[in-house]
Protein backbone atom coordinates (compact mmCIF):
# COMPACT_ATOMS: atom_id res chain seq x y z
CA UNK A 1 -120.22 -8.03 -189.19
CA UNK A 2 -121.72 -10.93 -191.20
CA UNK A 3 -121.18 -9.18 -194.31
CA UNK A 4 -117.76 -8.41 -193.45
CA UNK A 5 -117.21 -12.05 -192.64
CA UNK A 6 -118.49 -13.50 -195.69
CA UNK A 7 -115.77 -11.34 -197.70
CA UNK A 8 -113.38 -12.70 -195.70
CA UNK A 9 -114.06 -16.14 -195.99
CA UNK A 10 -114.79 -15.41 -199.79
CA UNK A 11 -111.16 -13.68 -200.21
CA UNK A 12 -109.33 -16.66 -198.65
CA UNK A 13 -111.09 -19.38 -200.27
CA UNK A 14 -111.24 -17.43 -204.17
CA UNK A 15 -107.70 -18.71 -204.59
CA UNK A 16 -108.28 -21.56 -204.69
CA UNK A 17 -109.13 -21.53 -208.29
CA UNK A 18 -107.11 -18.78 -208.74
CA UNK A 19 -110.07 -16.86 -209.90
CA UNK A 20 -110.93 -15.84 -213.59
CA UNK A 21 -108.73 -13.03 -214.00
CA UNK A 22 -105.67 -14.49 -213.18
CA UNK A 23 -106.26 -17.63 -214.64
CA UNK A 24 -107.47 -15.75 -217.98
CA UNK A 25 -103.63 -14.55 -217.66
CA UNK A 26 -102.04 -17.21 -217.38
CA UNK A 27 -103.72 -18.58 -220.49
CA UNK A 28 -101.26 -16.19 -222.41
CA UNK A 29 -98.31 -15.34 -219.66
CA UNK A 30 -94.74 -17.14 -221.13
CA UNK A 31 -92.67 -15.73 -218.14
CA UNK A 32 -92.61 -18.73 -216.24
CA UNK A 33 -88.84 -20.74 -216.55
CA UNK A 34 -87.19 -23.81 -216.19
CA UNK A 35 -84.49 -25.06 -214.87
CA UNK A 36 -81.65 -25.97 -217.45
CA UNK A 37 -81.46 -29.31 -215.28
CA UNK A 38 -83.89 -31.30 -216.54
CA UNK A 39 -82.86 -34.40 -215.03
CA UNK A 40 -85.23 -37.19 -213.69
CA UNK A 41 -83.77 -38.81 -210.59
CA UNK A 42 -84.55 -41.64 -208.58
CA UNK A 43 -85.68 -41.29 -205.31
CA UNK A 44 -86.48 -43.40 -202.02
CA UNK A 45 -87.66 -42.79 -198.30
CA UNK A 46 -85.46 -43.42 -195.06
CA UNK A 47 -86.72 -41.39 -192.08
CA UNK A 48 -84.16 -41.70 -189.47
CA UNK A 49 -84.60 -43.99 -186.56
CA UNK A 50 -84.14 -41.16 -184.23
CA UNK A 51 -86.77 -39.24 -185.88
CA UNK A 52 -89.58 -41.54 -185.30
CA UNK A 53 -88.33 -42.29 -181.40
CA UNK A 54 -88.63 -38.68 -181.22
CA UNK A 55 -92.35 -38.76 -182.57
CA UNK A 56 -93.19 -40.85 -180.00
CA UNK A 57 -91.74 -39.21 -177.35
CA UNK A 58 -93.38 -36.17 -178.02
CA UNK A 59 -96.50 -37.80 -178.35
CA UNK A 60 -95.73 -39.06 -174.84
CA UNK A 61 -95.47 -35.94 -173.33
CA UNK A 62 -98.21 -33.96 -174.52
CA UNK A 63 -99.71 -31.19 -172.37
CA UNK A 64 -103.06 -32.44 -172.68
CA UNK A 65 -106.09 -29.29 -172.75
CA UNK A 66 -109.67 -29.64 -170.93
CA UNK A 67 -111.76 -31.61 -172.32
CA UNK A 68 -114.74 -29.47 -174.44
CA UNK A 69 -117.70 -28.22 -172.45
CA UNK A 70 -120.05 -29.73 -175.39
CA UNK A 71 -120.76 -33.80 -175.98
CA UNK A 72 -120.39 -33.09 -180.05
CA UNK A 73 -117.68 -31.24 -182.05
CA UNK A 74 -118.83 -28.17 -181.97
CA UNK A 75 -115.99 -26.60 -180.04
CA UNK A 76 -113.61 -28.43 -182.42
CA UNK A 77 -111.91 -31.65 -182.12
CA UNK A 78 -112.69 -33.60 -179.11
CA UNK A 79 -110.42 -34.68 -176.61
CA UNK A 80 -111.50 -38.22 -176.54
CA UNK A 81 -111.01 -38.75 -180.19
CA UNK A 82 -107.31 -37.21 -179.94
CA UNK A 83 -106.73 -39.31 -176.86
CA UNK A 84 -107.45 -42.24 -178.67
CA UNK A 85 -105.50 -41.39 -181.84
CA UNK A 86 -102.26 -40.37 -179.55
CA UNK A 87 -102.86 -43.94 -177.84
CA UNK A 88 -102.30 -45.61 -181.20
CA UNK A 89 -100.19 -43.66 -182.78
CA UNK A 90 -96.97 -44.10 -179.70
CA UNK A 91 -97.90 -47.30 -179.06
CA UNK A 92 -99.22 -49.72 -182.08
CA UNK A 93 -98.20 -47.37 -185.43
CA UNK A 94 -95.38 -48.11 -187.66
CA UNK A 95 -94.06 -46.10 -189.87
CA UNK A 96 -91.80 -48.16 -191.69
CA UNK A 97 -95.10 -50.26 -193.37
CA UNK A 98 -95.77 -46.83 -195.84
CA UNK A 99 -92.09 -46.41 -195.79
CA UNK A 100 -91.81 -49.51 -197.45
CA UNK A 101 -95.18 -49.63 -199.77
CA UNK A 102 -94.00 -45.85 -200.87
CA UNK A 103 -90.40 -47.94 -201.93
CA UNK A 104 -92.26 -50.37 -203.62
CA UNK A 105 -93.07 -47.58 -206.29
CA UNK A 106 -90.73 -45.52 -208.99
CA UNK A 107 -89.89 -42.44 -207.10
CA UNK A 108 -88.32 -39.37 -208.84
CA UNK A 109 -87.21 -35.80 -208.22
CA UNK A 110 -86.51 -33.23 -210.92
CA UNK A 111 -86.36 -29.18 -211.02
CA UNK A 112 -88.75 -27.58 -212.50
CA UNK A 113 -88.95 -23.34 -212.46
CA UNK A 114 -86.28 -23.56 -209.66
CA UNK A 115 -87.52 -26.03 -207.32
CA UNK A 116 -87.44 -29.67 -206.84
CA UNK A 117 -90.70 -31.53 -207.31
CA UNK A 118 -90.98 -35.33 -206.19
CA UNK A 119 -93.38 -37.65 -208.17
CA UNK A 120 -94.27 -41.03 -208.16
CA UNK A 121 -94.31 -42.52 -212.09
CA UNK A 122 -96.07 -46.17 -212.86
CA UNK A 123 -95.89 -46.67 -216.27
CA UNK A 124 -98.42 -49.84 -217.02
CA UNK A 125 -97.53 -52.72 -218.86
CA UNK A 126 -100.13 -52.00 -220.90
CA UNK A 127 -99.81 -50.30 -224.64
CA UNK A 128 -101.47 -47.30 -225.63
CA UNK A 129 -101.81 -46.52 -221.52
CA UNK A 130 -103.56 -42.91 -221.39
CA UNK A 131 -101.21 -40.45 -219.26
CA UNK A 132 -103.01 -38.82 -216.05
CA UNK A 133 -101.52 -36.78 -213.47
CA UNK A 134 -103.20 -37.31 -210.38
CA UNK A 135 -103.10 -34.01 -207.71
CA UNK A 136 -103.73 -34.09 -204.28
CA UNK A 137 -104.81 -31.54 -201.55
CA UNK A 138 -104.79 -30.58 -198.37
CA UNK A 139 -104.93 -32.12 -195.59
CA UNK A 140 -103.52 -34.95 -198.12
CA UNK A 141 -100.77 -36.10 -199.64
CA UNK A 142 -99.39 -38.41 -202.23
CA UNK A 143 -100.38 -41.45 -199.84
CA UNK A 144 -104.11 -40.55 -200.76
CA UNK A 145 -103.46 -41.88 -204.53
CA UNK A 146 -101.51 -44.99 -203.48
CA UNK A 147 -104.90 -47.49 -203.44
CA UNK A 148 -105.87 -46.35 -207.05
CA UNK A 149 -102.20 -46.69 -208.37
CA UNK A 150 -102.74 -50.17 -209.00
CA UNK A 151 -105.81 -50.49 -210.53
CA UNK A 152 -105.12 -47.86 -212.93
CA UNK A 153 -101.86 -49.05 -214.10
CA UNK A 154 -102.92 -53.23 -214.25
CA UNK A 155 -106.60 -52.59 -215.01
CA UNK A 156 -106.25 -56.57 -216.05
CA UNK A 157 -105.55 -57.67 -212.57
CA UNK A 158 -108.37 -55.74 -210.99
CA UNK A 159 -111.54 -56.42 -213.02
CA UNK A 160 -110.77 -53.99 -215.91
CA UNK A 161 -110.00 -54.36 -219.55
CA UNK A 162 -105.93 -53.56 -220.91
CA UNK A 163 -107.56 -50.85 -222.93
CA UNK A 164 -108.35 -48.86 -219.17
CA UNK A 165 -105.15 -48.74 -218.97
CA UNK A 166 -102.92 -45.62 -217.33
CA UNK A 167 -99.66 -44.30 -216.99
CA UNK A 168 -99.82 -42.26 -213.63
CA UNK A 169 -98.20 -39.41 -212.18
CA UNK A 170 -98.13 -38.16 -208.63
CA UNK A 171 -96.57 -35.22 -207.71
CA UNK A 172 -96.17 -33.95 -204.06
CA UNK A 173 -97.59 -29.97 -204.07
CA UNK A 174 -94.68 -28.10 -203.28
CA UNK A 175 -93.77 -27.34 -199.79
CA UNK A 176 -95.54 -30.74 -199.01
CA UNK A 177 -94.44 -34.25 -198.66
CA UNK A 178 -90.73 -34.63 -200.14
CA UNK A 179 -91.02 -31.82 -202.70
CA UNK A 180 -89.53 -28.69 -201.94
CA UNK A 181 -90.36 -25.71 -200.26
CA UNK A 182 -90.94 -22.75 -201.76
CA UNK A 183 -87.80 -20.19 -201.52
CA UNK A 184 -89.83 -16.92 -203.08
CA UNK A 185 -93.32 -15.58 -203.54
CA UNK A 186 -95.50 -16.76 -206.25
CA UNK A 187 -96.22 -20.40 -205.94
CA UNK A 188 -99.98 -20.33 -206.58
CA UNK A 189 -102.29 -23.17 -208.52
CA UNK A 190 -101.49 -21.54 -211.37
CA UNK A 191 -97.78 -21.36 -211.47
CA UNK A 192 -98.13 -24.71 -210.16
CA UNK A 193 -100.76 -25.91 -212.78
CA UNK A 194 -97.43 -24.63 -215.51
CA UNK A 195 -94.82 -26.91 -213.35
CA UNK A 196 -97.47 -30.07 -213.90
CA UNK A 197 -97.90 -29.58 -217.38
CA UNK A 198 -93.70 -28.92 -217.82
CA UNK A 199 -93.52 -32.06 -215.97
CA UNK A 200 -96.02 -34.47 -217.81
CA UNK A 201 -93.79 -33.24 -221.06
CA UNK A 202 -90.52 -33.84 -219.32
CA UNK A 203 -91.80 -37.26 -219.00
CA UNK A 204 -92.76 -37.40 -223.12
CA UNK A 205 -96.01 -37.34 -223.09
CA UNK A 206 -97.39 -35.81 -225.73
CA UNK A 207 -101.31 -36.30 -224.34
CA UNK A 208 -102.29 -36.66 -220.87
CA UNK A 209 -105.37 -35.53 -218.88
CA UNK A 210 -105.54 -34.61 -215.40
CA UNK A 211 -107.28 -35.08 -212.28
CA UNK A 212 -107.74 -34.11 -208.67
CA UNK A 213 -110.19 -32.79 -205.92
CA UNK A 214 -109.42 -29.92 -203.49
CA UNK A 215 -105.95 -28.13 -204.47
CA UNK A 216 -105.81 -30.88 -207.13
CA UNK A 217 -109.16 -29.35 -208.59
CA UNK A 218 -107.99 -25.63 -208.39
CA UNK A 219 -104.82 -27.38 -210.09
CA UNK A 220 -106.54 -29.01 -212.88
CA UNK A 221 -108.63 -26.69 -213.41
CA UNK A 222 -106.25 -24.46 -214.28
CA UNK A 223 -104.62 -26.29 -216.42
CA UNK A 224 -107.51 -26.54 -218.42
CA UNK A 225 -107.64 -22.72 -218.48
CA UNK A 226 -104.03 -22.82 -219.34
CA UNK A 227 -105.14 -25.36 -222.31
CA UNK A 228 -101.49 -26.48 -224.01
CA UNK A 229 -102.69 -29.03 -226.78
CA UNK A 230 -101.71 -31.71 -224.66
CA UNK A 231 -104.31 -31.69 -222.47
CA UNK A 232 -107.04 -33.88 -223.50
CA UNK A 233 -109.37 -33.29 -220.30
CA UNK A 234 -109.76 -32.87 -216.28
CA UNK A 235 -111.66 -35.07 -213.91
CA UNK A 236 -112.69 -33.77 -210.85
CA UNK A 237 -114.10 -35.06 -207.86
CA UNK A 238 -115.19 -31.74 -206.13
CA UNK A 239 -115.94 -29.43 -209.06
CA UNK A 240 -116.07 -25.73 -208.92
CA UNK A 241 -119.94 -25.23 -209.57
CA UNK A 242 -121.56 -22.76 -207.32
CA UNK A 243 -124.41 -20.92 -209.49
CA UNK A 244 -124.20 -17.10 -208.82
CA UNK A 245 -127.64 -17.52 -207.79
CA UNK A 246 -126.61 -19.74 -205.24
CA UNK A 247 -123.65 -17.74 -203.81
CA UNK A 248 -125.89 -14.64 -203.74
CA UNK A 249 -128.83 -16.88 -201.56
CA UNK A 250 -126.29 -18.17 -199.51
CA UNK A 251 -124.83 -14.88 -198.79
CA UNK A 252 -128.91 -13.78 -197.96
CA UNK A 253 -129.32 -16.60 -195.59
CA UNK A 254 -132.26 -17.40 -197.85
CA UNK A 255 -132.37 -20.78 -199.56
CA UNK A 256 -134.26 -19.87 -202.85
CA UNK A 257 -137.52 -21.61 -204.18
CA UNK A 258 -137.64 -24.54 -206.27
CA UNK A 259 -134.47 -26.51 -205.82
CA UNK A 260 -134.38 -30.21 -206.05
CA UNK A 261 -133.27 -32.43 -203.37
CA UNK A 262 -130.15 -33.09 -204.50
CA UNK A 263 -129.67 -29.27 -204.84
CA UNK A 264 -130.95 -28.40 -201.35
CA UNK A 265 -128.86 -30.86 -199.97
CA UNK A 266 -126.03 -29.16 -201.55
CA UNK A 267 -127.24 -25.75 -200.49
CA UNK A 268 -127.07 -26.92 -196.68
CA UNK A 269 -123.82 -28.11 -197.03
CA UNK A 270 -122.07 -24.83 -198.36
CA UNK A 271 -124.10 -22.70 -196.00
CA UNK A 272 -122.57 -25.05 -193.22
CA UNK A 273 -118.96 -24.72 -194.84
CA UNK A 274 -119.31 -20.91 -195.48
CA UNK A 275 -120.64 -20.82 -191.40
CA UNK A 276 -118.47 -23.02 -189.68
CA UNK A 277 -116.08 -24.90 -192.12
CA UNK A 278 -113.59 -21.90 -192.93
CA UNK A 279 -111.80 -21.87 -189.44
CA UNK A 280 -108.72 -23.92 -190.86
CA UNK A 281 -108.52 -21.64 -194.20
CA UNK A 282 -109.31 -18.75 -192.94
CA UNK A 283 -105.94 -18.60 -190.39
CA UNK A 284 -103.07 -20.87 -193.68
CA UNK A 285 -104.62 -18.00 -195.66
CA UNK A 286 -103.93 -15.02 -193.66
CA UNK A 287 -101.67 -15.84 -191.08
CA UNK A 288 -99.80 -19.14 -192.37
CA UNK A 289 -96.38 -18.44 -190.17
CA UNK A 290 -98.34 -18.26 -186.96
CA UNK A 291 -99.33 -22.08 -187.08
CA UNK A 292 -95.96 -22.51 -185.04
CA UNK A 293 -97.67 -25.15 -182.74
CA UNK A 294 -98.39 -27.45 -185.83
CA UNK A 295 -94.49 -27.77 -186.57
CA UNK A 296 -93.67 -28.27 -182.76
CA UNK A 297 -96.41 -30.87 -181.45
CA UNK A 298 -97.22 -33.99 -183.19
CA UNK A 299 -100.76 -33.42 -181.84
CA UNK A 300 -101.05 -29.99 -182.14
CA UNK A 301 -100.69 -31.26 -185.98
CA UNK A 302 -103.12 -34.21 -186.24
CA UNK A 303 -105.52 -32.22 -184.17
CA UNK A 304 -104.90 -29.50 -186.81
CA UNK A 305 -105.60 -31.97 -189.41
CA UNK A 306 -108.60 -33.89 -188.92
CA UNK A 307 -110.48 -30.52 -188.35
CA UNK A 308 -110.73 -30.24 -192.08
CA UNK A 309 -114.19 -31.14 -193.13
CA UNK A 310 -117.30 -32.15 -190.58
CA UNK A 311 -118.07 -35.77 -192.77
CA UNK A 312 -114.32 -36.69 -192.98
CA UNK A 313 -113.53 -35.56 -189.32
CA UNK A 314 -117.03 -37.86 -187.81
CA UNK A 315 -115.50 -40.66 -190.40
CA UNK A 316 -112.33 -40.17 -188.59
CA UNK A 317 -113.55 -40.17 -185.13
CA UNK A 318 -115.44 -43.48 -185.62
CA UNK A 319 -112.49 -44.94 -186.76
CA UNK A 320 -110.89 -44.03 -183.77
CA UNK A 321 -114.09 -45.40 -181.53
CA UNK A 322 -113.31 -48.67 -183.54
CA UNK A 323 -115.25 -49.04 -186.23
CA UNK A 324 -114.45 -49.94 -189.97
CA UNK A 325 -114.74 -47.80 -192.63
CA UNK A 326 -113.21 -46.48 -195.99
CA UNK A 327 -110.59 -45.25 -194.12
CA UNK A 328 -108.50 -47.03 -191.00
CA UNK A 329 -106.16 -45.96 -188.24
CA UNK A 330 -102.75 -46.39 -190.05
CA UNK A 331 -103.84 -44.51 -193.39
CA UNK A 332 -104.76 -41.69 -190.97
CA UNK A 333 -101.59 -41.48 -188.88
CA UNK A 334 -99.68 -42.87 -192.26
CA UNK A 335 -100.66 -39.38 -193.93
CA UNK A 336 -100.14 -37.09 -190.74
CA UNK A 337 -96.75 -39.04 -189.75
CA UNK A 338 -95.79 -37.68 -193.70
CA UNK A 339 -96.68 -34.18 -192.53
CA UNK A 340 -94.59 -34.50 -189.47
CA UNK A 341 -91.28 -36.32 -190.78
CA UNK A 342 -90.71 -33.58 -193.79
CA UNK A 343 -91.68 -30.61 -191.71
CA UNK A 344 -94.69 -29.46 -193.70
CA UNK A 345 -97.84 -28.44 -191.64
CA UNK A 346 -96.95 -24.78 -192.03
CA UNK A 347 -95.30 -24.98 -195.52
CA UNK A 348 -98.12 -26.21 -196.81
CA UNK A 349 -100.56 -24.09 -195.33
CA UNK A 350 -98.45 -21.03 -197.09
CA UNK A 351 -100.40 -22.23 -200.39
CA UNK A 352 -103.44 -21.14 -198.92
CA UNK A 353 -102.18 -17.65 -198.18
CA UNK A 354 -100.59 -17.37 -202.39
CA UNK A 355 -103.86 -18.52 -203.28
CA UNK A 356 -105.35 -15.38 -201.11
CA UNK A 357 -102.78 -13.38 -202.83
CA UNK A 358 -103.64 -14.32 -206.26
CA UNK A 359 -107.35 -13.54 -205.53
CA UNK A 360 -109.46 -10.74 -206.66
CA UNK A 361 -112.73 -11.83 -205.02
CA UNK A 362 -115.70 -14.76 -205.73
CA UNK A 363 -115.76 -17.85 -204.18
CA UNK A 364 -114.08 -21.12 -203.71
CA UNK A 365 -116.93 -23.09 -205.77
CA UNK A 366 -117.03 -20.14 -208.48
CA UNK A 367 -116.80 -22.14 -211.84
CA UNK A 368 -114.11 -20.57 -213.88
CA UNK A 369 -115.47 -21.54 -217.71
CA UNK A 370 -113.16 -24.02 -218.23
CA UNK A 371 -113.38 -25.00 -221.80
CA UNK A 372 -111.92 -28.43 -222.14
CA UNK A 373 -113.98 -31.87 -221.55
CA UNK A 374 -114.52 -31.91 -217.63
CA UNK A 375 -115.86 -35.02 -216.03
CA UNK A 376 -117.14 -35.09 -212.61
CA UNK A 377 -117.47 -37.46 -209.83
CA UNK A 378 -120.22 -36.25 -206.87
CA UNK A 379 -119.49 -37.97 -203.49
CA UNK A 380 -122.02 -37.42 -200.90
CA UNK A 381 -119.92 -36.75 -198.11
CA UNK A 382 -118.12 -34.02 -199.72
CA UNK A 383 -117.64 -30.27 -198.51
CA UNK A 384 -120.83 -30.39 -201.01
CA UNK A 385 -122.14 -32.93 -203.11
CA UNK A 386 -122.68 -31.01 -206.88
CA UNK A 387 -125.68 -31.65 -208.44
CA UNK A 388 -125.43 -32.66 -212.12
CA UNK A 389 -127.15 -29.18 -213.24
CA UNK A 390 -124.92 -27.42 -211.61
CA UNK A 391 -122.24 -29.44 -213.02
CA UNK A 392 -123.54 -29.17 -216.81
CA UNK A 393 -124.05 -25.49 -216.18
CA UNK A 394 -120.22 -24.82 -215.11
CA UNK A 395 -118.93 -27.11 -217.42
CA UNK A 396 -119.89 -26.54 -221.33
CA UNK A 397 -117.95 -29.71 -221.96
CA UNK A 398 -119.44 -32.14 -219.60
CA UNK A 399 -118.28 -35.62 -220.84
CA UNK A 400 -119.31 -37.64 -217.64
CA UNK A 401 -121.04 -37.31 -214.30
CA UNK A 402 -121.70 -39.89 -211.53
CA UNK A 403 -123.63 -39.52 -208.17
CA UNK A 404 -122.47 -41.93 -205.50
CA UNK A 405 -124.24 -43.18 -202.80
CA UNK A 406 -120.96 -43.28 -200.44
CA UNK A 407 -117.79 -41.11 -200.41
CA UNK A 408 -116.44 -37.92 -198.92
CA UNK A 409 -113.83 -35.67 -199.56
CA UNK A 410 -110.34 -38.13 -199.81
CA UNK A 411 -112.32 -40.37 -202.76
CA UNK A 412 -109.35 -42.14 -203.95
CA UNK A 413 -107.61 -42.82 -200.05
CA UNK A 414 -111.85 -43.67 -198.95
CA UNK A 415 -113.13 -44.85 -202.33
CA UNK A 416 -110.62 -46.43 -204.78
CA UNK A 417 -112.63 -48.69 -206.13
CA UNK A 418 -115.65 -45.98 -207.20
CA UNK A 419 -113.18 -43.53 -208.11
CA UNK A 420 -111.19 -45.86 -210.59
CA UNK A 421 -113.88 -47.15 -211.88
CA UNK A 422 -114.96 -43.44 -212.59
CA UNK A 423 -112.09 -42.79 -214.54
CA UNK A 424 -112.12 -45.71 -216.35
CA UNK A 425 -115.16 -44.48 -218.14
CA UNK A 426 -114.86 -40.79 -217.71
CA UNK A 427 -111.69 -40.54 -220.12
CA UNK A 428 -112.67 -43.55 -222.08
CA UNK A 429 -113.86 -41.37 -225.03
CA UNK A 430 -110.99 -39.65 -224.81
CA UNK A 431 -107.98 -42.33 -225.75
């Protein structure tokens, strides 16, 4: 049964990256096309008044479950903590503050293979700004990236030099945020991966590099396997770089000999995410269309939501208790209020279940030989915190590594500062 299990998980998660066979494809696949429309157009947010009265009026009305028979989360997420968050979110969130900072930026929509994709585009003042598209995951969004748009683009106004400098790009996945949703089969990372690079030359650029964690890692990532000459490097903030020797310990239940601290540590973190931390991927990537409850309940959503990772769902719970941290109750509720207004939770979770598809077996942390320059940021409160000999091992290329003392999985929505300061240096050699 715990064998059978293991394949499971392993199946859903492989997708992820889009494992080595079908990204060794796409290296050389020219079947993907474009729309003949390759118009850029501007784009802004209104959610209708009636929509967010109707958020809170569900939110008012929830049919509330018994509270957990356990005093930690072990059963999942706890009652209190959803109480609390419902409290705030009917009574003290608005949603027209990120309605109006996401205004404040150049928005755009334009089709690419078929589909519309929405983008935000901040060109710096700057000259000789390097290009980066920035990818988020899941449970994110676009509103993750917002704190490092600044500093990135006006490095001069935020302790940096003009030669940090970027240009950065945002897209929303597709069949989250205010891109579209997918109308046919096929939208995995790596079809994806093709519509980001189609995009960054839509925009002119003829060098960019890329970056992302989560679905913007399996993303990047394969656009580096992809490798068009315009792609001068990937930064990643939770790299894909399991040892074999690990997966096959982990899969024995027996942590081998030797290992450092930082590589035990990292060991007890994937055997907690292979044990307990595949719930949520495990149902988006086998039975997606069943999440009905997520597109009908505003807390059946959240709730769905924060149960994500253990470190960012305690982060999130002690926000809720009233504490300050990285994070705070309105980037939370600004993040699952996007999720609710476009009608995503199970569109989104249908990228998990192409990812599945696309699979042949391995592992969500399998490194895939990328060949390009990787750099790597290692935040300790991520689903596991890579050790930098892990890191040089997956990644012949290694131009930059960093170990941080604080950080989890959302490092640019908990950690802008770290996290642009990390790609300030990582692509430095690189302009």
């Amino acid at each position: 049964m715990k064998k059978n299990k293991k394949i499971i998980a392993n199946a859903v998660m492989a997708g992820a990256l889009a494992l080595q066979s079908t990204l060794s494809n796409a290296q050389t696949e020219t079947g993907t096309t474009f729309s003949l429309d390759e118009s850029v157009r501007s784009f802004q947010v209104h959610i209708p008044q009636e929509k967010i009265d109707d958020l809170k009026k569900r939110i008012l009305t929830t049919q509330w479950p018994d509270q957990e028979l356990v005093e930690d989360e072990s059963q999942g997420v706890q009652l209190a903590t959803m109480k609390a968050l419902a409290a705030y979110w009917a009574t003290k969130y608005d949603w027209r503050k990120i309605e109006s900072k996401l205004n404040s930026y150049p928005q755009f929509i334009t089709n690419i293979d078929g589909l519309d994709i929405h983008f935000i585009h901040v060109r710096s003042k700057h000259k000789d700004a390097m290009p980066v598209i920035i990818t988020h995951g899941w449970p994110g969004s676009i509103i993750e990236q917002l704190k490092i748009i600044g500093p990135l683009t006006d490095p001069t106004a935020y302790g940096g030099k003009a030669e940090d400098a970027f240009d950065v790009v945002i897209p929303s996945l597709l069949g989250h945020g205010f891109s579209a949703k997918a109308t046919e089969l096929g939208w995995n990372p790596v079809r994806v991966a093709k519509a980001w690079i189609e995009l960054m030359k839509r925009l002119g650029y003829k060098k960019f590099v890329a970056q992302g964690g989560d679905w913007g890692n399996a993303i990047s990532e394969s656009m580096a396997l992809i490798a068009p000459p315009e792609l001068l490097g990937i930064h990643t903030n939770m790299a894909a770089a399991e040892p074999a020797e690990i997966s096959k310990a982990l899969a024995a239940g027996t942590m081998p000999d030797g290992l450092s601290d930082d590589e035990k540590k990292a060991y007890k973190q994937l055997d907690f995410f292979n044990k307990k931390g595949l719930a949520y991927a495990q149902e988006m990537g086998l039975r997606p269309q069943t999440l009905y409850g997520i597109a009908d309940s505003p807390i059946g959503l959240a709730a769905w939501m924060l149960d994500h990772d253990d470190a960012s769902y305690k982060l999130i719970t002690r926000i809720f208790n009233g504490e300050t941290e990285g994070l705070s109750k309105d980037d939370i509720l600004d993040n699952i209020s996007l999720y609710w207004f476009t009608n995503t939770g199970v569109s989104s979770a249908r990228l998990y279940w192409e990812a599945t598809q696309a699979s042949t077996g391995g592992g969500f942390f399998d490194p895939r030989n990328v060949q390009i320059p990787v750099a790597v940021s290692s935040f300790p409160d991520e689903i596991y915190a890579v050790p930098k000999p892990w890191a040089e091992k997956a990644y012949p290329k290694l131009i930059f590594f960093n170990k941080h003392n604080k950080g989890g999985h959302f490092a640019a929505w908990e950690q802008p500062q770290l996290l642009t300061e990390d790609l300030r240096a990582a692509f430095k050699t690189l302009r």
